[in-house]
N, C-alpha and C. Protein backbone atom coordinates (compact mmCIF):
# COMPACT_ATOMS: atom_id res chain seq x y z
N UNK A 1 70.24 62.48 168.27
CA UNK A 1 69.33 62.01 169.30
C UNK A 1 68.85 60.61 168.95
N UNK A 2 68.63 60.02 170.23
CA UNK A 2 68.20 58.49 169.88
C UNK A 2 66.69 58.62 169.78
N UNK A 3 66.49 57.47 168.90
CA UNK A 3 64.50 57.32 168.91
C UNK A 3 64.14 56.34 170.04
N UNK A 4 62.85 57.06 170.94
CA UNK A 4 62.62 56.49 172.36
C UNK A 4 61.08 56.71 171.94
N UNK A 5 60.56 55.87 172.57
CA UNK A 5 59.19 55.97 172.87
C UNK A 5 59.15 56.04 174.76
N UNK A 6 58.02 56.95 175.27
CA UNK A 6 57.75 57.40 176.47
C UNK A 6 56.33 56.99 176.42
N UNK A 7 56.09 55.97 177.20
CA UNK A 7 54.63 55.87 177.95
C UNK A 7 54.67 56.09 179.09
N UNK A 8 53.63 56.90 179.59
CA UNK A 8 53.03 57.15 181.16
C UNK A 8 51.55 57.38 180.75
N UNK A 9 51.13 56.14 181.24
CA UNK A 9 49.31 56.71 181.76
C UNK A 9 49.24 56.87 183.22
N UNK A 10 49.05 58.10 182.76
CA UNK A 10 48.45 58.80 184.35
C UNK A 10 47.04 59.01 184.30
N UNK A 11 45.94 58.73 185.21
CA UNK A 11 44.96 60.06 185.68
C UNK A 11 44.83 60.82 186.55
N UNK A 12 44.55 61.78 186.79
CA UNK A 12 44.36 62.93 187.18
C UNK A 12 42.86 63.12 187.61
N UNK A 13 42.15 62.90 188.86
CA UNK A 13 40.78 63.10 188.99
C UNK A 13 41.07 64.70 190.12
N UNK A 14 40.01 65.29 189.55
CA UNK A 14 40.24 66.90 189.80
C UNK A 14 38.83 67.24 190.29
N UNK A 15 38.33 68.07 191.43
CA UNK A 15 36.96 68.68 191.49
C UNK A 15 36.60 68.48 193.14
N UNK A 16 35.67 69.02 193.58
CA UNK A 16 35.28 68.81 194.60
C UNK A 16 34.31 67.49 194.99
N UNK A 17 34.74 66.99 196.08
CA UNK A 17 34.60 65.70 196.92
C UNK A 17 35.08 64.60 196.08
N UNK A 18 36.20 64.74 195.20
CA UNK A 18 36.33 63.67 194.36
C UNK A 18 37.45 62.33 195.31
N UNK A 19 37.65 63.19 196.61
CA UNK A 19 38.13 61.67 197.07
C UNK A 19 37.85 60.63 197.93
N UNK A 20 36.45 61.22 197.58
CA UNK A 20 35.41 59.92 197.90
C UNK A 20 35.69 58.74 196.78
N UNK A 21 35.99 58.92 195.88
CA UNK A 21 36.40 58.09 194.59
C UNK A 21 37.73 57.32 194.84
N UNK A 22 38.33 57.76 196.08
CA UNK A 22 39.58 57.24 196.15
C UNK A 22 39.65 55.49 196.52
N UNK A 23 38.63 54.80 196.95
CA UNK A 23 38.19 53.56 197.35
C UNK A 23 38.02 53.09 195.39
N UNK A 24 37.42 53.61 194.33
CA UNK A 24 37.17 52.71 193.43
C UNK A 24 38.18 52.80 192.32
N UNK A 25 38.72 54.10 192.36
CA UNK A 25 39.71 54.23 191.46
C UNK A 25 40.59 53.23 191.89
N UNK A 26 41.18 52.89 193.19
CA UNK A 26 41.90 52.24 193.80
C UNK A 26 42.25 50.69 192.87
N UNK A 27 41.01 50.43 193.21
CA UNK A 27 40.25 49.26 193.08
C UNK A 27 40.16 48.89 191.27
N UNK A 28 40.36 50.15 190.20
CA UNK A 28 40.02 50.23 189.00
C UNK A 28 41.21 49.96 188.68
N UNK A 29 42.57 49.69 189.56
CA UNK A 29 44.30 49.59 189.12
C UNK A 29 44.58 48.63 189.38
N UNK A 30 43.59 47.95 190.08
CA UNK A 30 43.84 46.43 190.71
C UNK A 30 44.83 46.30 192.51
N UNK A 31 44.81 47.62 192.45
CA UNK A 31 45.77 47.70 194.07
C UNK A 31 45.14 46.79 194.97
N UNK A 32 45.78 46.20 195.81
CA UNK A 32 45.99 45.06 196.80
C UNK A 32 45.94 46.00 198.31
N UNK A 33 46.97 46.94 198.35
CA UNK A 33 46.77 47.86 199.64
C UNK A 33 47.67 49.05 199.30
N UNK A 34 47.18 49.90 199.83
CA UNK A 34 47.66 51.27 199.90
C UNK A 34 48.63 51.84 201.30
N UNK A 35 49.31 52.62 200.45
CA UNK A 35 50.20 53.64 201.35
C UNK A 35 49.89 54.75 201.40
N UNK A 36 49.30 55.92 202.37
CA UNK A 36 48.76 57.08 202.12
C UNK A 36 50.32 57.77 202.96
N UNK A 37 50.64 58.49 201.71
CA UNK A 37 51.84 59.55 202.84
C UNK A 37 51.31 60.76 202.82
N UNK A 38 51.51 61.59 203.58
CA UNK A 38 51.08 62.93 203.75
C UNK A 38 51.89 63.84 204.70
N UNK A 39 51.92 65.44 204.34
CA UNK A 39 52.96 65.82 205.34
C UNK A 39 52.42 66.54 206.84
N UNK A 40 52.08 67.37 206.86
CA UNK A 40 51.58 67.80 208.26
C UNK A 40 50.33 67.46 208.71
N UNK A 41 49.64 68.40 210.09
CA UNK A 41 48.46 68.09 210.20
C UNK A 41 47.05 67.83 209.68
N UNK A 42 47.45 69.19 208.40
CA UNK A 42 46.01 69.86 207.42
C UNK A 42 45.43 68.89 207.33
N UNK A 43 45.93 67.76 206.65
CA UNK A 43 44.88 67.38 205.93
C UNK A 43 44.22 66.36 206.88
N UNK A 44 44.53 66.07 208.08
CA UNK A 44 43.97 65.62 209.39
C UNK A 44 42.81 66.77 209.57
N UNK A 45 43.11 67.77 209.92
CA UNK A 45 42.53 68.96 210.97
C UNK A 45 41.22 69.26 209.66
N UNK A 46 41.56 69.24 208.01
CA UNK A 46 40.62 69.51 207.42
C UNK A 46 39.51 68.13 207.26
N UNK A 47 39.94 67.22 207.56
CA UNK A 47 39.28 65.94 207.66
C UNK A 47 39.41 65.20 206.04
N UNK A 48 39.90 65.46 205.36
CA UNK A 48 40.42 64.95 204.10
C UNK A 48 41.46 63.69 204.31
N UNK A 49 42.10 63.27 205.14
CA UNK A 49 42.40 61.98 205.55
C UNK A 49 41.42 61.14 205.95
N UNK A 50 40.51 61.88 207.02
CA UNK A 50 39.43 60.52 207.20
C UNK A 50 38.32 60.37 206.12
N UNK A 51 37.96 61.33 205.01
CA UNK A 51 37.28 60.77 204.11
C UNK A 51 38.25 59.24 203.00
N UNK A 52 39.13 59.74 202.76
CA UNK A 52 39.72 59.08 201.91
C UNK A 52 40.03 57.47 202.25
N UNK A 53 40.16 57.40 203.84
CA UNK A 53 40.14 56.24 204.38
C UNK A 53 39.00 55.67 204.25
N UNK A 54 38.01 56.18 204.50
CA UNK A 54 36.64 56.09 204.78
C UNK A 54 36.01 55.21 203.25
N UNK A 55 36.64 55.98 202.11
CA UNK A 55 36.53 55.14 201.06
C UNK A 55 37.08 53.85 200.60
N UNK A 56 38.28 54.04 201.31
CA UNK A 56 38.87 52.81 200.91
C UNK A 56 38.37 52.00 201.41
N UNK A 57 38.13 51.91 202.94
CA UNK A 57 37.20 51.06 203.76
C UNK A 57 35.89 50.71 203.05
N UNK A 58 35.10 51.29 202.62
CA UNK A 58 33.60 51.19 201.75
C UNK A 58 34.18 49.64 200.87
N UNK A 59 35.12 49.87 199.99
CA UNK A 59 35.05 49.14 198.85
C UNK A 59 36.55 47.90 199.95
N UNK A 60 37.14 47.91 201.01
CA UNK A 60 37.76 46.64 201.56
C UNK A 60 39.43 46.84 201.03
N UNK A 61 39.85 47.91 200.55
CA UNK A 61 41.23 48.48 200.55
C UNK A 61 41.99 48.22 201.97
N UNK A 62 42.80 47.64 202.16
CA UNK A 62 43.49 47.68 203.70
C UNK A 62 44.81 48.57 202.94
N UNK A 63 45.16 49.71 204.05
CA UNK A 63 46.01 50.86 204.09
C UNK A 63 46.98 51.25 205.32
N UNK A 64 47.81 51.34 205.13
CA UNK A 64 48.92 52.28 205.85
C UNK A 64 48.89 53.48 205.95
N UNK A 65 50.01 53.87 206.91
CA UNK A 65 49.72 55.43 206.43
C UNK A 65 51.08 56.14 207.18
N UNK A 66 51.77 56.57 206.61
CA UNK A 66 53.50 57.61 206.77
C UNK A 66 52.88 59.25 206.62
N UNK A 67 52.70 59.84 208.61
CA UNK A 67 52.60 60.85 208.21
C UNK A 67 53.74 61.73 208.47
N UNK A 68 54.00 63.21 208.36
CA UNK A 68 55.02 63.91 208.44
C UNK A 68 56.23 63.84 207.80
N UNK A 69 55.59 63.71 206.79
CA UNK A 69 57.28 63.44 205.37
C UNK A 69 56.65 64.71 205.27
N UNK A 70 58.07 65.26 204.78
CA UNK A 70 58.72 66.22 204.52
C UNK A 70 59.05 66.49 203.37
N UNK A 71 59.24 67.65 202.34
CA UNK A 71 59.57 67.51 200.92
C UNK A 71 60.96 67.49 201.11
N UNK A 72 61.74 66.57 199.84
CA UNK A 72 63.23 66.03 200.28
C UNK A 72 63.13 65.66 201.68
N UNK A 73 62.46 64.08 201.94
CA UNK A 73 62.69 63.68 203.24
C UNK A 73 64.08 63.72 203.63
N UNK A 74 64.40 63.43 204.80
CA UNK A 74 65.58 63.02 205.40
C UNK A 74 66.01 61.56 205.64
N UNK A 75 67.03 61.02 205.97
CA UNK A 75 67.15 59.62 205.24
C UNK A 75 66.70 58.71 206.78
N UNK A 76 66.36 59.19 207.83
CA UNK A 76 65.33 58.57 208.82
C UNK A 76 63.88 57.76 208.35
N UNK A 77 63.62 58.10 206.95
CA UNK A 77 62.11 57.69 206.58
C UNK A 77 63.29 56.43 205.63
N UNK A 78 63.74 56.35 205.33
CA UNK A 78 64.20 54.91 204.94
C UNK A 78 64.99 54.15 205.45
N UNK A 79 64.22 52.92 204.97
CA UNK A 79 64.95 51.74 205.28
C UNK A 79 65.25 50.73 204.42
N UNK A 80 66.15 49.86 204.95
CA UNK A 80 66.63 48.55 203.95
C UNK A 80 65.59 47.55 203.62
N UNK A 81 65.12 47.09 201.91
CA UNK A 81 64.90 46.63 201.46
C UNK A 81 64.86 44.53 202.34
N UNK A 82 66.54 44.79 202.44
CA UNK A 82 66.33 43.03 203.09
C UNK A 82 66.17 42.92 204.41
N UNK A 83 66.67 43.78 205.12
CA UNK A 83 66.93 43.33 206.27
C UNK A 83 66.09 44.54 207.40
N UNK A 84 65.27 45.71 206.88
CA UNK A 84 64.37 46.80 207.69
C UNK A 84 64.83 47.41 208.14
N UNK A 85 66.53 47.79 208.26
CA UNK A 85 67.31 48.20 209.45
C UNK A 85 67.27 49.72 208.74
N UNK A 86 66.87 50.74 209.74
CA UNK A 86 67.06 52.29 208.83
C UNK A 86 68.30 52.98 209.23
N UNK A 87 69.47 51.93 209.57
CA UNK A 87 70.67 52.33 209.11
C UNK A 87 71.30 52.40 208.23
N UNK A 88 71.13 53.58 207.18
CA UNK A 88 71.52 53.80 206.03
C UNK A 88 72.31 54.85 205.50
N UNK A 89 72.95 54.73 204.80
CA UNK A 89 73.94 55.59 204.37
C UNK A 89 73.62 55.95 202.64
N UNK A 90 74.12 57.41 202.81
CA UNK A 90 73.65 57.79 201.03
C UNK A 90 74.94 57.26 200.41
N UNK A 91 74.92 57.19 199.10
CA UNK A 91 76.42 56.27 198.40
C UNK A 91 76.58 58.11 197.87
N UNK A 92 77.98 58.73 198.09
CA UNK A 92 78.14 59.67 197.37
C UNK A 92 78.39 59.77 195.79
N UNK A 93 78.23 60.79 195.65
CA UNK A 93 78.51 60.84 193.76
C UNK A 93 79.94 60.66 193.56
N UNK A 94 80.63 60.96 194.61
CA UNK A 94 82.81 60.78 194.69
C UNK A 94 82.74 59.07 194.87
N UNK A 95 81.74 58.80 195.82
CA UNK A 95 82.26 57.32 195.80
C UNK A 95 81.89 56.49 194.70
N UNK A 96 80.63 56.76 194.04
CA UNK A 96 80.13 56.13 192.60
C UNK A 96 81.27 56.58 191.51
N UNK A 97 81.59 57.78 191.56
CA UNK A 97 82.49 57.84 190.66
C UNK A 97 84.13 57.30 190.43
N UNK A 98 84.59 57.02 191.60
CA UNK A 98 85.93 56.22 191.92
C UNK A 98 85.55 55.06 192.27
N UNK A 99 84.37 53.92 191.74
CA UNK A 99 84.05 52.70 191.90
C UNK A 99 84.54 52.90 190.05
N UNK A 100 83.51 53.26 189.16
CA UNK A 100 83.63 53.22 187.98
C UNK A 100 85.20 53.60 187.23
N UNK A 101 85.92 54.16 188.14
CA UNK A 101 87.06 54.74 187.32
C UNK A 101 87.95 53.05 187.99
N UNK A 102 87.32 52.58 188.61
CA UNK A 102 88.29 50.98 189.47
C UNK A 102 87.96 50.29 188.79
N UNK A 103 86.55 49.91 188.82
CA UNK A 103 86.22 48.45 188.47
C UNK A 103 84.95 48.65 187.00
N UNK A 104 84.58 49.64 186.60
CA UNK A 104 83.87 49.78 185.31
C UNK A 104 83.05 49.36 185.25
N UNK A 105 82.42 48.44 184.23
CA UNK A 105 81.27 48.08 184.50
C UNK A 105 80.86 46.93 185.76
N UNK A 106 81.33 46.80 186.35
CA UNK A 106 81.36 45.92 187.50
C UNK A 106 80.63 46.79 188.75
N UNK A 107 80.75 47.74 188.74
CA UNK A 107 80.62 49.08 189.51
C UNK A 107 79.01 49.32 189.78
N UNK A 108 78.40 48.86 188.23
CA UNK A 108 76.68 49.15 188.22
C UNK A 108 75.80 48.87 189.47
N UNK A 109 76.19 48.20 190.28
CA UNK A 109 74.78 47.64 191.40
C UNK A 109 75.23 49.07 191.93
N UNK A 110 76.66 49.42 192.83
CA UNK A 110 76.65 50.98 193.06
C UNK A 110 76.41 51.86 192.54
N UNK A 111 76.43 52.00 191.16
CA UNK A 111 76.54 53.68 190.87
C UNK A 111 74.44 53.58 190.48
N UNK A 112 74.19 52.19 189.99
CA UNK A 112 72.83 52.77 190.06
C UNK A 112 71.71 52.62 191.35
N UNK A 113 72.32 52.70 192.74
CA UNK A 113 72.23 52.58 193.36
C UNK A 113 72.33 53.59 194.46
N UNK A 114 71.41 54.60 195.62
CA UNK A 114 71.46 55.20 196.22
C UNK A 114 71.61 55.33 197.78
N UNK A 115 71.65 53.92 198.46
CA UNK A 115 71.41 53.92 199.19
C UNK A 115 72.49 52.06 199.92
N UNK A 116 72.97 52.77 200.45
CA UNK A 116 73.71 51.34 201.48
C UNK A 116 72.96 51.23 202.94
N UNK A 117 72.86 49.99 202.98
CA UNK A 117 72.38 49.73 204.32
C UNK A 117 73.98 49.20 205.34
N UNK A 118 73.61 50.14 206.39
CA UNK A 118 75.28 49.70 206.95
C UNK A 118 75.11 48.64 208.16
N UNK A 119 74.10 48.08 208.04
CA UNK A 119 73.94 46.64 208.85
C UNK A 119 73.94 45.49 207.90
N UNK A 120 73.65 45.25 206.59
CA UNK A 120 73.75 44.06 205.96
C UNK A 120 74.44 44.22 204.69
N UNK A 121 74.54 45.74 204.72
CA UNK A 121 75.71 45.90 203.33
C UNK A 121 74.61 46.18 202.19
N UNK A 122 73.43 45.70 202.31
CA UNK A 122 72.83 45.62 200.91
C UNK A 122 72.57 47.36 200.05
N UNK A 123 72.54 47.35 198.25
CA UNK A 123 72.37 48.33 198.28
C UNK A 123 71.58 48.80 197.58
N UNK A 124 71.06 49.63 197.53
CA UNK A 124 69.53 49.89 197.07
C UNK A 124 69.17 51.02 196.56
């Protein structure tokens, strides 16, 4: 086995009404603006979306927001990096693998790569 070092700082804020905190923690990472994704109605209908906005707003967070993702979205929620177009195609594991058995290391932007955009080619 090789010697690796693994950093991840994560926190974890846990408890009731703690995402009223979601405006300073924000703000404690240095974030610029937020993306809130979320999947169905709940957390609309329980009102836990409009608190959390509500905080960010307090402390001047400007936010987005992607609702109805799905676990393992479907490839409709993405899009291309250069050009926005969400015509995209998945790169298969047959086609990554008969790039590398062609061209070898030349192959890397594809094989570490998941995603072709089939309007500008780019891949991502």
């Amino acid at each position: 086995m090789n010697n690796f070092i693994f950093y991840s700082p994560t926190e974890f804020v846990f408890g009731r009404d703690t995402e009223a905190q979601t405006g300073a923690l924000v703000q404690k990472y240095g974030a610029r603006k937020v993306m809130i994704v979320y999947g169905g109605g709940s957390v609309i209908r329980s009102g836990l979306l409009a608190r959390v906005e509500k905080s960010l707003q307090e402390v001047g967070i400007p936010y987005c927001m992607l609702g109805g993702v799905q676990p393992n979205p479907i490839d409709t929620k993405v899009y291309c990096p250069c050009c926005g177009s969400t015509d995209v195609s998945v790169i298969s594991g047959a086609s990554k693998a008969v790039s590398v058995a062609l061209w070898g290391v030349f192959a890397a932007n594809k094989v570490m790569s998941k995603y072709k955009c089939n309007h500008c080619g780019h891949k991502f």
